[in-house]
Protein backbone atom coordinates (compact mmCIF):
# COMPACT_ATOMS: atom_id res chain seq x y z
CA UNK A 1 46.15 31.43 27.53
CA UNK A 2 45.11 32.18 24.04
CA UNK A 3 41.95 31.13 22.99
CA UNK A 4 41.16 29.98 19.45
CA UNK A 5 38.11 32.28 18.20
CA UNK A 6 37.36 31.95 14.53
CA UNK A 7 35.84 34.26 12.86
CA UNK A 8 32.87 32.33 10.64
CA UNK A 9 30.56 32.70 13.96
CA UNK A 10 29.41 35.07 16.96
CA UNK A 11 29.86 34.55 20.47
CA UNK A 12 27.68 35.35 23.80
CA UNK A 13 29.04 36.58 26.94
CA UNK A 14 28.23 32.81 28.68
CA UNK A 15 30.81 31.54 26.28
CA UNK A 16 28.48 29.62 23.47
CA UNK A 17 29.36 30.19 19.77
CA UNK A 18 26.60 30.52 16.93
CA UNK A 19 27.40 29.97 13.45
CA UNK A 20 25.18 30.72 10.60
CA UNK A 21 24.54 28.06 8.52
CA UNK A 22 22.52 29.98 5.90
CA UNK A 23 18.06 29.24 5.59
CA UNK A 24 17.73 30.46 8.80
CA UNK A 25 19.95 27.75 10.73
CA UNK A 26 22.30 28.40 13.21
CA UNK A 27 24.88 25.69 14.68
CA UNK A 28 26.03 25.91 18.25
CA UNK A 29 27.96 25.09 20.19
CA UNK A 30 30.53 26.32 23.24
CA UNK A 31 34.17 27.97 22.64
CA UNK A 32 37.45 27.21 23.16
CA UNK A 33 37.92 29.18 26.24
CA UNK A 34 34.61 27.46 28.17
CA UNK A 35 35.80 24.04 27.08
CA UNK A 36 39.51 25.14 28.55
CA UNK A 37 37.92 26.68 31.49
CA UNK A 38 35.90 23.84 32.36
CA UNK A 39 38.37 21.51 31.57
CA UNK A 40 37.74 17.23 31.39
CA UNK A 41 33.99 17.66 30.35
CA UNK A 42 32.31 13.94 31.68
CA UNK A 43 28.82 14.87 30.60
CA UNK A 44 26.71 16.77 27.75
CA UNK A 45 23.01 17.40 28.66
CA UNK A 46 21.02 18.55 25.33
CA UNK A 47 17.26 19.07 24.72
CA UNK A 48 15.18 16.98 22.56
CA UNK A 49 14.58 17.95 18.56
CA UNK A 50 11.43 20.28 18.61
CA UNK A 51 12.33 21.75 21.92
CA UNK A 52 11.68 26.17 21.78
CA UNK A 53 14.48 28.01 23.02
CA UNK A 54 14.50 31.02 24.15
CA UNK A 55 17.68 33.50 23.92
CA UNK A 56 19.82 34.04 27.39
CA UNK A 57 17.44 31.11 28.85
CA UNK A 58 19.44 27.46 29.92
CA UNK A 59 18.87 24.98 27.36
CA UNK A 60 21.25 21.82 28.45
CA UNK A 61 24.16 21.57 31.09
CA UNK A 62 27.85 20.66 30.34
CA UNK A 63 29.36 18.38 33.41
CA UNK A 64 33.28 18.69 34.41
CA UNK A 65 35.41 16.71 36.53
CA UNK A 66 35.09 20.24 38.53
CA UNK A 67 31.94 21.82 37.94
CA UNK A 68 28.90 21.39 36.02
CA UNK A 69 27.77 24.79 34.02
CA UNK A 70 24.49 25.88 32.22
CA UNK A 71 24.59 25.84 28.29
CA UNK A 72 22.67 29.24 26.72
CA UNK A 73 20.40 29.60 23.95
CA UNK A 74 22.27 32.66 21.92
CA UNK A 75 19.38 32.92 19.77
CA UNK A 76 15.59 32.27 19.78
CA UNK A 77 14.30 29.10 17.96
CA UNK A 78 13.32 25.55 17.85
CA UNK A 79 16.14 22.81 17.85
CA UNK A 80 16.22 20.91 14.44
CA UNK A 81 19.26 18.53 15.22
CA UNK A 82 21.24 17.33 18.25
CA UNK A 83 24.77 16.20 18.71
CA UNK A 84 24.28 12.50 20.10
CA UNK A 85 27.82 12.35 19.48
CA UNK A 86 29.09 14.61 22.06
CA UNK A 87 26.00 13.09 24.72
CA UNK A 88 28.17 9.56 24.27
CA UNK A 89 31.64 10.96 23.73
CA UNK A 90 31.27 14.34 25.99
CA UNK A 91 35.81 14.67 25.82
CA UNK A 92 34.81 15.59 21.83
CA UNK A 93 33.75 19.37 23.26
CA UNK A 94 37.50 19.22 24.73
CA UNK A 95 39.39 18.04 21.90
CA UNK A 96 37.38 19.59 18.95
CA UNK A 97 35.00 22.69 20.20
CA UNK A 98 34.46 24.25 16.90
CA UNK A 99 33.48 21.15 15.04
CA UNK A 100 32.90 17.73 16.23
CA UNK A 101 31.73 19.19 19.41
CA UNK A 102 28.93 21.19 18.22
CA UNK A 103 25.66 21.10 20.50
CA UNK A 104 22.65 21.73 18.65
CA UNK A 105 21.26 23.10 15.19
CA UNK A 106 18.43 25.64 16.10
CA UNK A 107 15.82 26.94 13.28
CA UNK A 108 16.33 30.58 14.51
CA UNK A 109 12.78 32.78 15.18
CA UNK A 110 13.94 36.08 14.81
CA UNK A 111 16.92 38.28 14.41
CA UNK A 112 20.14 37.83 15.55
CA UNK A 113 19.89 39.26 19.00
CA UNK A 114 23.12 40.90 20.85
CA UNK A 115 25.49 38.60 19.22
CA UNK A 116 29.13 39.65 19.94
CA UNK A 117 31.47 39.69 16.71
CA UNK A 118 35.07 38.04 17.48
CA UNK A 119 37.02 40.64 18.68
CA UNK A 120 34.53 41.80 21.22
CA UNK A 121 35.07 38.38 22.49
CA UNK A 122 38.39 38.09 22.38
CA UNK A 123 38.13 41.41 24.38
CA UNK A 124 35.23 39.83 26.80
CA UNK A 125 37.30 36.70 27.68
CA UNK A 126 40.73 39.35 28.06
CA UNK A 127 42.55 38.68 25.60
């Protein structure tokens, strides 16, 4: 399986995506290969606007018809905007990953932690 990674965003080894969306913003979301692995997502858990989140720590779920799996804050911050789409229509994650099926917008506190650059996740995910 090949696994669409562009290369306008950073990755984490849990398989979420962070793109930089310039004054400090950061949209994320999860990538190609997590929707793939997970397969027919059913379910999108998010926090609230004004929620902190804290790198590495949970910050929603993502329900399958096989499993359910944690979401992970790449970066530090507080959430600024929320994908209601994707809570009502959870399938957009499968069908559109990288843009309609964005999580959350985060106001990022801080740097931009161990971020991996594309081709260390391509090599992460084997590819």
């Amino acid at each position: 399986m090949t696994s669409n990674v562009p290369a306008d965003r950073k990755y984490t080894k849990d398989h979420e995506w962070a793109k930089d969306e310039g004054q400090g913003m950061v949209r994320v979301g999860i990538t190609d290969f997590a929707q793939h692995s997970l397969t027919d997502i059913v379910f999108v858990e998010l926090p609230k606007v004004g929620a902190k989140l804290e790198q590495g720590k949970p910050f929603g779920v993502v329900e399958s018809v096989k499993s359910a799996s944690d979401l992970y804050a790449p970066l530090s911050g507080e959430v600024v905007e929320v994908n209601k789409g994707v809570v009502e229509a959870p399938e957009t994650v499968n069908k559109d990953p990288y843009g309609g099926g964005w999580m959350l917008v985060l106001k990022v506190a801080g740097g931009s932690g161990h971020l991996m650059e594309p081709g260390a996740y391509r090599k992460h995910i084997g590819e």
